[in-house]
N, C-alpha and C. Protein backbone atom coordinates (compact mmCIF):
# COMPACT_ATOMS: atom_id res chain seq x y z
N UNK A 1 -4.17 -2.24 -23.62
CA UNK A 1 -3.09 -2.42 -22.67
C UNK A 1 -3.19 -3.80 -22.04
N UNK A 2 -1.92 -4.75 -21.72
CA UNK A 2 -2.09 -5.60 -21.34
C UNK A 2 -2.11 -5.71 -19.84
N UNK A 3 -3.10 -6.64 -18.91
CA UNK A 3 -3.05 -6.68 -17.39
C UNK A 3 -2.12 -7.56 -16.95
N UNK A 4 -1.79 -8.84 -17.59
CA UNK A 4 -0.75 -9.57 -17.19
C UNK A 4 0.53 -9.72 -17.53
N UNK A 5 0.58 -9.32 -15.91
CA UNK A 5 1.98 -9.09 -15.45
C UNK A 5 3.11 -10.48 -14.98
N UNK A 6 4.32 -10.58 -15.61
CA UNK A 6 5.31 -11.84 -15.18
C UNK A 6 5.69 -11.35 -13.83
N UNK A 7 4.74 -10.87 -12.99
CA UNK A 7 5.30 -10.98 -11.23
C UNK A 7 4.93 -12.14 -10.49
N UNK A 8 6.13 -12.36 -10.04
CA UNK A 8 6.10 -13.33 -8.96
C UNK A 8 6.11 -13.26 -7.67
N UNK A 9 5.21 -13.41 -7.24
CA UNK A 9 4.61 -13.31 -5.40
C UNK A 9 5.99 -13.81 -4.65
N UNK A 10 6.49 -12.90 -3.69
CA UNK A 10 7.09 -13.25 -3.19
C UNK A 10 9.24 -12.93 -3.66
N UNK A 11 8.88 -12.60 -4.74
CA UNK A 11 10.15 -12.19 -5.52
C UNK A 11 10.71 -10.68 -4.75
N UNK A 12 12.10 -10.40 -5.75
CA UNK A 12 12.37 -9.04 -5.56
C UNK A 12 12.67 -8.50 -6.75
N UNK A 13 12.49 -7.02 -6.87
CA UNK A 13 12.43 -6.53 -7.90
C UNK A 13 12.98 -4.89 -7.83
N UNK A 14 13.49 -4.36 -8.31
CA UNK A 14 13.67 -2.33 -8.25
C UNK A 14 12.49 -1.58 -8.72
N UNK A 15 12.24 -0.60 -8.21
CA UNK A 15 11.85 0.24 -8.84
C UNK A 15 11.64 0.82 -9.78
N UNK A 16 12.95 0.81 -10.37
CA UNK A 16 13.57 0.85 -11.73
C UNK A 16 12.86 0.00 -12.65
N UNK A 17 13.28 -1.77 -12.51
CA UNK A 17 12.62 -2.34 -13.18
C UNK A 17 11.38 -2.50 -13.67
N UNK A 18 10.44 -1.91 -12.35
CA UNK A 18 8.82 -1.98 -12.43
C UNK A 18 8.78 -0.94 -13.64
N UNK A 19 9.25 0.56 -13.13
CA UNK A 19 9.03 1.82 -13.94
C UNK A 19 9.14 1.42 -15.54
N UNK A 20 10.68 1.18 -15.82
CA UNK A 20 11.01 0.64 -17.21
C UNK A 20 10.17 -0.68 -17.61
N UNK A 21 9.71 -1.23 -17.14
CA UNK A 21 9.31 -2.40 -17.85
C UNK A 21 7.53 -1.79 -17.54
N UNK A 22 6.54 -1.07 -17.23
CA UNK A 22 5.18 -0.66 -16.55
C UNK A 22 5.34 0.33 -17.34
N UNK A 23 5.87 1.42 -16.80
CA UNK A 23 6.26 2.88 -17.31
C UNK A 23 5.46 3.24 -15.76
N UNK A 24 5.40 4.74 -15.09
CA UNK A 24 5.24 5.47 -14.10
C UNK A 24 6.65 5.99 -13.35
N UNK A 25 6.03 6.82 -12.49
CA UNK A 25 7.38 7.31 -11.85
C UNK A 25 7.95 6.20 -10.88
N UNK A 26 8.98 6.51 -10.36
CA UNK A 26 10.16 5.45 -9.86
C UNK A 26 10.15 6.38 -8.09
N UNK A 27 8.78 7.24 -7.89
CA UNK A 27 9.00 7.69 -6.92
C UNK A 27 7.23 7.73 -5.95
N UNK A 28 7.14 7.38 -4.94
CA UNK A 28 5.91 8.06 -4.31
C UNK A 28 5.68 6.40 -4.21
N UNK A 29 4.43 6.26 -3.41
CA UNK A 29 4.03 5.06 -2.86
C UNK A 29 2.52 4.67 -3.97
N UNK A 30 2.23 5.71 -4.78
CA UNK A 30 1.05 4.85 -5.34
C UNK A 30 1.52 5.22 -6.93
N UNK A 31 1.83 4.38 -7.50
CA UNK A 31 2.18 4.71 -9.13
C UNK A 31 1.11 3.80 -9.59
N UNK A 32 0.25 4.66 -10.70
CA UNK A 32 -0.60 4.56 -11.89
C UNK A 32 0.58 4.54 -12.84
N UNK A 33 0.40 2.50 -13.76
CA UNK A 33 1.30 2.37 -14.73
C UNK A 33 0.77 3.21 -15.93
N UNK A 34 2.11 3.46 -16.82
CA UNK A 34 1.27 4.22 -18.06
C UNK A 34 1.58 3.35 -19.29
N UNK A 35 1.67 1.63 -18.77
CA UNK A 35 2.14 0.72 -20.12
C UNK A 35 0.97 0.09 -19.84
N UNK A 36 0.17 -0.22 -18.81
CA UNK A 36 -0.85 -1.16 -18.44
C UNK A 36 -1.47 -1.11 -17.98
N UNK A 37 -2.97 -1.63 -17.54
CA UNK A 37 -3.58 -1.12 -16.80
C UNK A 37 -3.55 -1.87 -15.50
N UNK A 38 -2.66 -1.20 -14.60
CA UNK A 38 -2.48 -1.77 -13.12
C UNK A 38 -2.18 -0.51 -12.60
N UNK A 39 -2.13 -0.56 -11.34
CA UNK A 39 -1.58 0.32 -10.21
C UNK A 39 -0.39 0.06 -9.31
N UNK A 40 0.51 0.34 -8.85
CA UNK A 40 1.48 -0.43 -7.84
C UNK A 40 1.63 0.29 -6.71
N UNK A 41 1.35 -0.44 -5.60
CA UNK A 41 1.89 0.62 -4.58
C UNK A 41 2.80 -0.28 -3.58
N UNK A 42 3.86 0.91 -3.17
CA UNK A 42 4.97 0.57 -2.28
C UNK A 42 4.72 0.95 -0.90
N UNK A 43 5.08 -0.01 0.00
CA UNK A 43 5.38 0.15 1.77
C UNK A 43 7.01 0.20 1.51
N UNK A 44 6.73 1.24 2.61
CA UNK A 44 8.44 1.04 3.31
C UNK A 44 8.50 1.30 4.85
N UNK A 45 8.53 0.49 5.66
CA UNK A 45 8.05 1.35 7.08
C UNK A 45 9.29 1.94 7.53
N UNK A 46 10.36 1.64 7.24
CA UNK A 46 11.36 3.01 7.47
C UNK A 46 11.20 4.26 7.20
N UNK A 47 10.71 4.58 5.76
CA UNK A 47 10.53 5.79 4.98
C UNK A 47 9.38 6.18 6.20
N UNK A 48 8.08 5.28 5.94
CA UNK A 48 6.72 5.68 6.32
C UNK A 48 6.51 6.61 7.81
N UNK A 49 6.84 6.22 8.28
CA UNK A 49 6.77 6.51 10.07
C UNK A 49 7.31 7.47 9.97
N UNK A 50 7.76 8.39 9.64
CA UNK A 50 8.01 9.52 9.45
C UNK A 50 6.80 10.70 8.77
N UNK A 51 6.42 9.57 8.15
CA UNK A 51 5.27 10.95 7.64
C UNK A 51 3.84 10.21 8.09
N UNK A 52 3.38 9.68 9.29
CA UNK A 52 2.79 9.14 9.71
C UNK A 52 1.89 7.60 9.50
N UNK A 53 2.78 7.26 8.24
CA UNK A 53 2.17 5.81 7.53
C UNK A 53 2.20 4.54 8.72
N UNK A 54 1.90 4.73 9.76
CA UNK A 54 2.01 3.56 10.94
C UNK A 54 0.94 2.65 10.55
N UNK A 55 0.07 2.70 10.08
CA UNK A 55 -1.04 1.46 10.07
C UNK A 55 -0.47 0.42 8.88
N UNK A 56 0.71 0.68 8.18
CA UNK A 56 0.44 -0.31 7.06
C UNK A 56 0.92 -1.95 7.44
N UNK A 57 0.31 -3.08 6.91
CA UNK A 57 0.63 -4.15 7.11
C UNK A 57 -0.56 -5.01 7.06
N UNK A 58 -0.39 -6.48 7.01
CA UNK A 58 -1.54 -7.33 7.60
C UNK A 58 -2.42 -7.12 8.47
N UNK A 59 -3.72 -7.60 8.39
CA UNK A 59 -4.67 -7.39 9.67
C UNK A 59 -4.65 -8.75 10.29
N UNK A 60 -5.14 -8.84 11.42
CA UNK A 60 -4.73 -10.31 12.49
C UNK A 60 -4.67 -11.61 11.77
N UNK A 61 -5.53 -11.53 10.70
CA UNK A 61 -5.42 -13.35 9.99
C UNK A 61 -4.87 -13.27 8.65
N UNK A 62 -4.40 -12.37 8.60
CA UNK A 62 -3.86 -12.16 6.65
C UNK A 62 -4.86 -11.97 5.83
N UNK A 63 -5.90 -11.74 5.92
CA UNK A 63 -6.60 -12.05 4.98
C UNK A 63 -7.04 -10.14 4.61
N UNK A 64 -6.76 -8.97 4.73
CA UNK A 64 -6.41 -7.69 4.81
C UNK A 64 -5.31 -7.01 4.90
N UNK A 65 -4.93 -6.29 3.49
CA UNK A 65 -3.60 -5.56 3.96
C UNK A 65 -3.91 -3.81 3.94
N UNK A 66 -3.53 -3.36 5.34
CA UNK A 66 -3.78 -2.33 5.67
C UNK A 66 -2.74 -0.98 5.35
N UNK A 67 -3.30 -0.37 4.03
CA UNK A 67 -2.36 0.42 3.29
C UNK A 67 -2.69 2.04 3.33
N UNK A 68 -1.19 2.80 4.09
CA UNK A 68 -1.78 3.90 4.08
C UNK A 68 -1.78 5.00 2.74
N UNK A 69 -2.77 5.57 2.46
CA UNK A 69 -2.70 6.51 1.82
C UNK A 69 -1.56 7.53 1.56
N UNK A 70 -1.42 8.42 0.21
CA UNK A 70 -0.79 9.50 0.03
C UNK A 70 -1.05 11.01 0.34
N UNK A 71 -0.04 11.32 0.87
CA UNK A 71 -0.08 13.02 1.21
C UNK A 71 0.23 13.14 2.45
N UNK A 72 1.39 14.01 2.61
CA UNK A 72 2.34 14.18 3.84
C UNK A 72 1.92 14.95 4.61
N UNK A 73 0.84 16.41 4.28
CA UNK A 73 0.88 17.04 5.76
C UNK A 73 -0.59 17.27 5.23
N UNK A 74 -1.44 17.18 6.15
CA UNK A 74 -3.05 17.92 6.14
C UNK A 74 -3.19 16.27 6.10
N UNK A 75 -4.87 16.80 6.47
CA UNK A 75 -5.64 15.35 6.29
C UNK A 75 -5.89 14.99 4.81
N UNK A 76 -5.34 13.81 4.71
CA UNK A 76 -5.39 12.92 3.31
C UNK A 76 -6.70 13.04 2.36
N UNK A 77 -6.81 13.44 0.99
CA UNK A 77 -7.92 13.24 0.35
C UNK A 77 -7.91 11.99 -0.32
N UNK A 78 -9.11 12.06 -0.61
CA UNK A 78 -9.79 11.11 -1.31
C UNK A 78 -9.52 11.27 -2.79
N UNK A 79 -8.98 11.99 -3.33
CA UNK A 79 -8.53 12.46 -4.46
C UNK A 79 -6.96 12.21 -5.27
N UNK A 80 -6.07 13.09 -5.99
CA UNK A 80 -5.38 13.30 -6.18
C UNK A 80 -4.67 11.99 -6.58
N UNK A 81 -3.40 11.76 -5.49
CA UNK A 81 -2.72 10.46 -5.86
C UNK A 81 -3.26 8.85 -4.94
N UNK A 82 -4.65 9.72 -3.94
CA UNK A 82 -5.13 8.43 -3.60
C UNK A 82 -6.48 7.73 -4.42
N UNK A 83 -6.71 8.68 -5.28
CA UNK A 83 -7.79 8.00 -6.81
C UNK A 83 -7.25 7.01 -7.46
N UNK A 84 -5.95 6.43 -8.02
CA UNK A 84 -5.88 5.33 -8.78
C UNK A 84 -6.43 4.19 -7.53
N UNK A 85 -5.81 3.97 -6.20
CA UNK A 85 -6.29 2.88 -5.35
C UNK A 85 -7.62 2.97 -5.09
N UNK A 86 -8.64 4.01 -5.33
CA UNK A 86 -10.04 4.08 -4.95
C UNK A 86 -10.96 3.77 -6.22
N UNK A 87 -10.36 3.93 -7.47
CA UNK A 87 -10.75 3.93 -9.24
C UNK A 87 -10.66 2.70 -9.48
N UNK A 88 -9.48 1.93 -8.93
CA UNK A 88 -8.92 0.84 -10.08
C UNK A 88 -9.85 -0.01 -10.28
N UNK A 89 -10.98 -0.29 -9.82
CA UNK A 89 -11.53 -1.29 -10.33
C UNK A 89 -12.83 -0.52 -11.25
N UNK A 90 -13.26 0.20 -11.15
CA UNK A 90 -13.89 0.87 -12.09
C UNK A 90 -13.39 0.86 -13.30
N UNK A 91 -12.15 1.22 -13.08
CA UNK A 91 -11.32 1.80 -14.04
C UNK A 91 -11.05 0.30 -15.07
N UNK A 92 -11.16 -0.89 -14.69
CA UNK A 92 -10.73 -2.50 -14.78
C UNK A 92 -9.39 -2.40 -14.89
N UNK A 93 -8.54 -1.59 -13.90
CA UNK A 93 -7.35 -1.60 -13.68
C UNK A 93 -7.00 -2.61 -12.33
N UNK A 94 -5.47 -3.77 -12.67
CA UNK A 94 -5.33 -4.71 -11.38
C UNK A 94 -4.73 -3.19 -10.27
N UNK A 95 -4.18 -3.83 -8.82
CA UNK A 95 -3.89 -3.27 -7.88
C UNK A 95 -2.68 -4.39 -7.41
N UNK A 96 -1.22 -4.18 -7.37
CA UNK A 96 -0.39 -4.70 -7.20
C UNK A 96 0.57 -3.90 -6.35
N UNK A 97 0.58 -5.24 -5.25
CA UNK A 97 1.49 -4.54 -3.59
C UNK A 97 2.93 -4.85 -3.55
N UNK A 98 3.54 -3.76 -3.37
CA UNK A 98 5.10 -4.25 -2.83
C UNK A 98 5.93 -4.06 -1.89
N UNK A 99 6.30 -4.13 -0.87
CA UNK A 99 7.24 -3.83 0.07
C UNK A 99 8.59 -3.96 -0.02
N UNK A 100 9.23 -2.70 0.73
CA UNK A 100 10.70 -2.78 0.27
C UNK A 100 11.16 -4.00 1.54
N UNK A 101 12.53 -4.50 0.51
CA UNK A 101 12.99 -5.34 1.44
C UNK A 101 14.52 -5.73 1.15
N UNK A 102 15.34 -4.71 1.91
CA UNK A 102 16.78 -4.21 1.65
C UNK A 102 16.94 -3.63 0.42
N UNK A 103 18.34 -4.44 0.57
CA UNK A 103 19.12 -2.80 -0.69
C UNK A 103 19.63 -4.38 -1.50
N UNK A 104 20.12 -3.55 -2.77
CA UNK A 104 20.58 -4.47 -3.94
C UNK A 104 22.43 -4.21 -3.87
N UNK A 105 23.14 -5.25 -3.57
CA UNK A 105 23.89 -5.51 -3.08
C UNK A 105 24.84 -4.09 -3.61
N UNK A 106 25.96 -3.87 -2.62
CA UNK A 106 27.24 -2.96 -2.69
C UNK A 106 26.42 -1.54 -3.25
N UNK A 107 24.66 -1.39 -3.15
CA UNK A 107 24.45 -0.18 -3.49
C UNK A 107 23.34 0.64 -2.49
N UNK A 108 22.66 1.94 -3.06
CA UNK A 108 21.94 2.20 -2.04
C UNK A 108 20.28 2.02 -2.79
N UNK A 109 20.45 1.69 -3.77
CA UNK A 109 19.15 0.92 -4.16
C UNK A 109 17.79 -0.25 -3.74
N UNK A 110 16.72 0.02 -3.29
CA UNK A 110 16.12 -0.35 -2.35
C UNK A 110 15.50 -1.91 -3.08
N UNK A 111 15.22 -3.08 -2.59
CA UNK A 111 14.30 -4.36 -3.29
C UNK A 111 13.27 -4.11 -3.18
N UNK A 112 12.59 -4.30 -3.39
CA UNK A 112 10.44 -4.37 -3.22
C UNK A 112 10.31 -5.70 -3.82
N UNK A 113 9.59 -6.59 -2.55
CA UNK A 113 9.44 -7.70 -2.60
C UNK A 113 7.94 -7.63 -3.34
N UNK A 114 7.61 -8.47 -4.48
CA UNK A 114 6.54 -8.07 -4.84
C UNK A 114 5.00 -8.99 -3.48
N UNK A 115 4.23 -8.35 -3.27
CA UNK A 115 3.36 -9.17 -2.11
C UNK A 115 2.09 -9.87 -2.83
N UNK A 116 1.82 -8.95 -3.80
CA UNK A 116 0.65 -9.82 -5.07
C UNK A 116 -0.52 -8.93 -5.40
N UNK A 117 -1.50 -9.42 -5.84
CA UNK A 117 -2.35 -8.69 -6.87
C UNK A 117 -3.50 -8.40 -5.38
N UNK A 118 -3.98 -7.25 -5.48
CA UNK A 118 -5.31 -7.11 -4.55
C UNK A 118 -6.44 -6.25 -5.26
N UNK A 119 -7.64 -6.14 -4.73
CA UNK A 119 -8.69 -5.43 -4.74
C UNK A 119 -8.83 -4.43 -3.36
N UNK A 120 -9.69 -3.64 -3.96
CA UNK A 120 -10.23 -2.07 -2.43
C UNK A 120 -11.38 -3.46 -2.34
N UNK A 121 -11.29 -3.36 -1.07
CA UNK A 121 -13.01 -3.87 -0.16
C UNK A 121 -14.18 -3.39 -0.58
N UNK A 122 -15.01 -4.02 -1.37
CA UNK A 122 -15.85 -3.49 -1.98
C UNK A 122 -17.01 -2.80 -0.73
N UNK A 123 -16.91 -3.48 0.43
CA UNK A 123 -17.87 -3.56 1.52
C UNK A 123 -17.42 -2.19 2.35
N UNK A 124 -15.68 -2.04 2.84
CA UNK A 124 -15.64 -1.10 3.58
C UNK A 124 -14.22 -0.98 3.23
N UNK A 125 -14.29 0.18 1.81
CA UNK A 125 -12.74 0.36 1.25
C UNK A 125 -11.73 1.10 1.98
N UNK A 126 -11.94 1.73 3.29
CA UNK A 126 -11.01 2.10 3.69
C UNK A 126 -11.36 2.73 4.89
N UNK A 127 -10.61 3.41 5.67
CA UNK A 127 -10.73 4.13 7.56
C UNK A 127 -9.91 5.39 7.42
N UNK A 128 -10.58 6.07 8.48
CA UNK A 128 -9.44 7.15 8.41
C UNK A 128 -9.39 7.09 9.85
N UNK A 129 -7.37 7.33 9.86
CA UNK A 129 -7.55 6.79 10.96
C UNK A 129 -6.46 8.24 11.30
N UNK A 130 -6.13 8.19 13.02
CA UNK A 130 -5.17 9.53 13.20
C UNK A 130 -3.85 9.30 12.99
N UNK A 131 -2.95 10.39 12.64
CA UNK A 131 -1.54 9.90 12.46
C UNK A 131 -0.61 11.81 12.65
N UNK A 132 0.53 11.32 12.91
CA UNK A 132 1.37 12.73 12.67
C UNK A 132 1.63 12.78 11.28
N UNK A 133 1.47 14.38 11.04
CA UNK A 133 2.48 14.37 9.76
C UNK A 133 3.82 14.48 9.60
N UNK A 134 4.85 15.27 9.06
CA UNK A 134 6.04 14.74 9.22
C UNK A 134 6.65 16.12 10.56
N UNK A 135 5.86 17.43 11.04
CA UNK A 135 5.72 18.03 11.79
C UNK A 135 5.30 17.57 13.22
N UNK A 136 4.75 16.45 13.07
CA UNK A 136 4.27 16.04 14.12
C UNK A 136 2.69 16.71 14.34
N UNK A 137 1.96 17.38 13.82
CA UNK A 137 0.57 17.60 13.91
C UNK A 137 -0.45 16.61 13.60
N UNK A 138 -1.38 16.96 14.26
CA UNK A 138 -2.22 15.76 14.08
C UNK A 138 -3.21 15.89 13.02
N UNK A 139 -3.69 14.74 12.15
CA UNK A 139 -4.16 14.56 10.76
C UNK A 139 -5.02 13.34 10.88
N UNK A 140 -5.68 13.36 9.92
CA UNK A 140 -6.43 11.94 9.10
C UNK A 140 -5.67 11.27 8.12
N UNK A 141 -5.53 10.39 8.12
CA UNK A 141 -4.83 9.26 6.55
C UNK A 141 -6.02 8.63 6.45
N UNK A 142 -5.99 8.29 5.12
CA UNK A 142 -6.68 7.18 4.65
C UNK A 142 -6.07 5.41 4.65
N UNK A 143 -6.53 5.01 5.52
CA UNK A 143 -5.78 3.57 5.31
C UNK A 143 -7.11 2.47 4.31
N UNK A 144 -6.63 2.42 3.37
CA UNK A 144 -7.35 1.75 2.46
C UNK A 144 -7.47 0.01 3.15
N UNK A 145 -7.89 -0.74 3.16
CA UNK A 145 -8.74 -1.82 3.00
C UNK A 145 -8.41 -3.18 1.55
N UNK A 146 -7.01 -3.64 1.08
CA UNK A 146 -6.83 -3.91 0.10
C UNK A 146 -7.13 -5.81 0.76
N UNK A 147 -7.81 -6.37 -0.11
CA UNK A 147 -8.22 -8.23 -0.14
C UNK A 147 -7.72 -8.41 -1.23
N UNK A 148 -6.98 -9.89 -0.70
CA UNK A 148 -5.78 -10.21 -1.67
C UNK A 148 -6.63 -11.19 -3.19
N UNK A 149 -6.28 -11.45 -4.14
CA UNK A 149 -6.63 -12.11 -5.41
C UNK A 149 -6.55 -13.18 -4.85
N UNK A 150 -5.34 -13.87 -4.56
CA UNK A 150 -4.83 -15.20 -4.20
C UNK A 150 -4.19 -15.07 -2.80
N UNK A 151 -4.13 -16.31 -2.02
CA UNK A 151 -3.46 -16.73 -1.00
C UNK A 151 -2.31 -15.97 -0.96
N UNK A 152 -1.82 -15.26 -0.06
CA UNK A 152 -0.67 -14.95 0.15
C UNK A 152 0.10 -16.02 1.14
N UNK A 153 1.35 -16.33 0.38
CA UNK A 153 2.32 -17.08 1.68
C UNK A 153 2.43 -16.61 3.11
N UNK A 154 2.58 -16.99 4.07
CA UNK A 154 2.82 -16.75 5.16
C UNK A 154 4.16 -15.82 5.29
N UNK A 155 4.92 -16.49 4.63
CA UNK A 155 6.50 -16.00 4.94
C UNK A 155 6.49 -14.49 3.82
N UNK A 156 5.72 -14.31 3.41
CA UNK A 156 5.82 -12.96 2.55
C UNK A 156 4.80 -11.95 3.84
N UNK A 157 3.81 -12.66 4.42
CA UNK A 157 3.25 -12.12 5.35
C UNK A 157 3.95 -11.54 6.68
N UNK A 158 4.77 -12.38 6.60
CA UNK A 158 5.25 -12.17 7.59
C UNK A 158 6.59 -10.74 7.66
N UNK A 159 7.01 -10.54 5.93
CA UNK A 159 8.51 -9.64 5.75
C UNK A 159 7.59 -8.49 5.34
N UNK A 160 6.23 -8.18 5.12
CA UNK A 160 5.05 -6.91 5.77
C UNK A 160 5.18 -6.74 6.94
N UNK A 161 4.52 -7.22 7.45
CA UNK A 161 4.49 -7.17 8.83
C UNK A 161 2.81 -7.08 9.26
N UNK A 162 1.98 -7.18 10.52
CA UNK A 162 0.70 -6.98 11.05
C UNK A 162 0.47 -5.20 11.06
N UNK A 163 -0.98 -5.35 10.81
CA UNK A 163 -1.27 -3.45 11.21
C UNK A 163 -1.68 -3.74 12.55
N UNK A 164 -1.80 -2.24 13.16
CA UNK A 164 -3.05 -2.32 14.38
C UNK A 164 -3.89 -2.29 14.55
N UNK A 165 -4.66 -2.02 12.75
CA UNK A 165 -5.58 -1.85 12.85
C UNK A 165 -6.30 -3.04 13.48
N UNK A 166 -7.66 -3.63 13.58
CA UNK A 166 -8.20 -4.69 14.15
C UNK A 166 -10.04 -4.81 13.35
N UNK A 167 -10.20 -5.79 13.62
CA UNK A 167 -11.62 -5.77 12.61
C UNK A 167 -13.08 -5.73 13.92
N UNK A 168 -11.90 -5.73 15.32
CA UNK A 168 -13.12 -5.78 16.05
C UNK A 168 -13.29 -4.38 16.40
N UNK A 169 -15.18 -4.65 16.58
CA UNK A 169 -15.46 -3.52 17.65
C UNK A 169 -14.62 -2.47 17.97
N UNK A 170 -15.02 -1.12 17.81
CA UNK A 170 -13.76 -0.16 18.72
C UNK A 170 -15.25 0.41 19.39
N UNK A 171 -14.49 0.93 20.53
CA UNK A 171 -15.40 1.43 21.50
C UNK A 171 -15.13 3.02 22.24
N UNK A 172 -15.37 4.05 22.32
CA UNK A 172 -15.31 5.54 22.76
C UNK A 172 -15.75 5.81 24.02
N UNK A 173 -14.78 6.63 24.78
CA UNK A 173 -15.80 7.21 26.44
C UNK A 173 -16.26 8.32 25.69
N UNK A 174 -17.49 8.09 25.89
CA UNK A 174 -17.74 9.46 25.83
C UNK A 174 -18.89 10.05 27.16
N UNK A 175 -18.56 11.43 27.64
CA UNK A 175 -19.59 12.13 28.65
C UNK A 175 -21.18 11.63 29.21
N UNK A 176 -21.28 11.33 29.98
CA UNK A 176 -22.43 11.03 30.25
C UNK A 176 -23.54 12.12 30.53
């Protein structure tokens, strides 16, 4: 299977196109291709915030993009459809990010700007952090830990957006 891919950082692209030209489904936020060996996963923070995906985005200097995991109600495994982003490099499969970014003109078809090629943090691949599910109960997600291949532009950084997550220190009251 071939790894290189004609994506261009910073482009737009469908769903559609990825699926047909990759092969995988045209649905869900983490598609394992079945033409190549890559992975793709989609942000949408419209969709997301609804089923508690609030952490996704840049961390304070760009240099971390903070991606939440799959699975809508219960606390997120480590398994299932969040194994291709935890495998891929085992697997010597790439990891390729996209965010939606509008619709494709006069339709209701969504863009996904492609954001570029990443790796899991080999050091500290991911957090679990709290979130609602789409009930509003409270859960664990996995927010993975993805470091980019290459420089990402600013201005692609910027149509992600920042997480909350933070790399400093967190600190707990706890009982004395």
């Amino acid at each position: 299977m071939s790894t290189q891919l004609p994506l261009i950082v910073g482009e737009l692209y469908t769903r559609q196109d990825i699926a047909i030209q990759y092969g995988g489904s045209r649905q869900g936020g983490i598609i394992a291709s079945t033409k190549s060996d890559s992975v793709f996963i989609f942000m949408d923070r419209a969709e997301g915030n609804q089923f508690g995906y609030v952490y996704d985005g840049f961390g304070e200097n760009g240099s971390v993009l903070h991606y939440t995991g799959a699975g809508q109600d219960g606390d997120q495994p480590e398994s299932h459809a969040n194994s291709p982003v935890l495998t891929h490099a085992e697997k010597g499969r790439t990891l390729h990010a996209f965010v939606a970014d509008g619709f494709v003109a006069g339709t209701q078809t969504k863009r996904q700007r492609y954001i570029g090629e990443f790796f899991l943090d080999p050091a500290r691949p991911f957090e679990r952090m709290p979130a609602p599910d789409k009930k509003g109960a409270l859960r664990t997600v996995i927010v993975f830990r993805l470091l980019p291949v290459a420089p990402v532009p600013d201005n692609v950084i910027q149509t992600v957006g920042t997480s909350d997550i933070t790399d400093r220190a967190r600190s707990m009251e706890v009982p004395t």
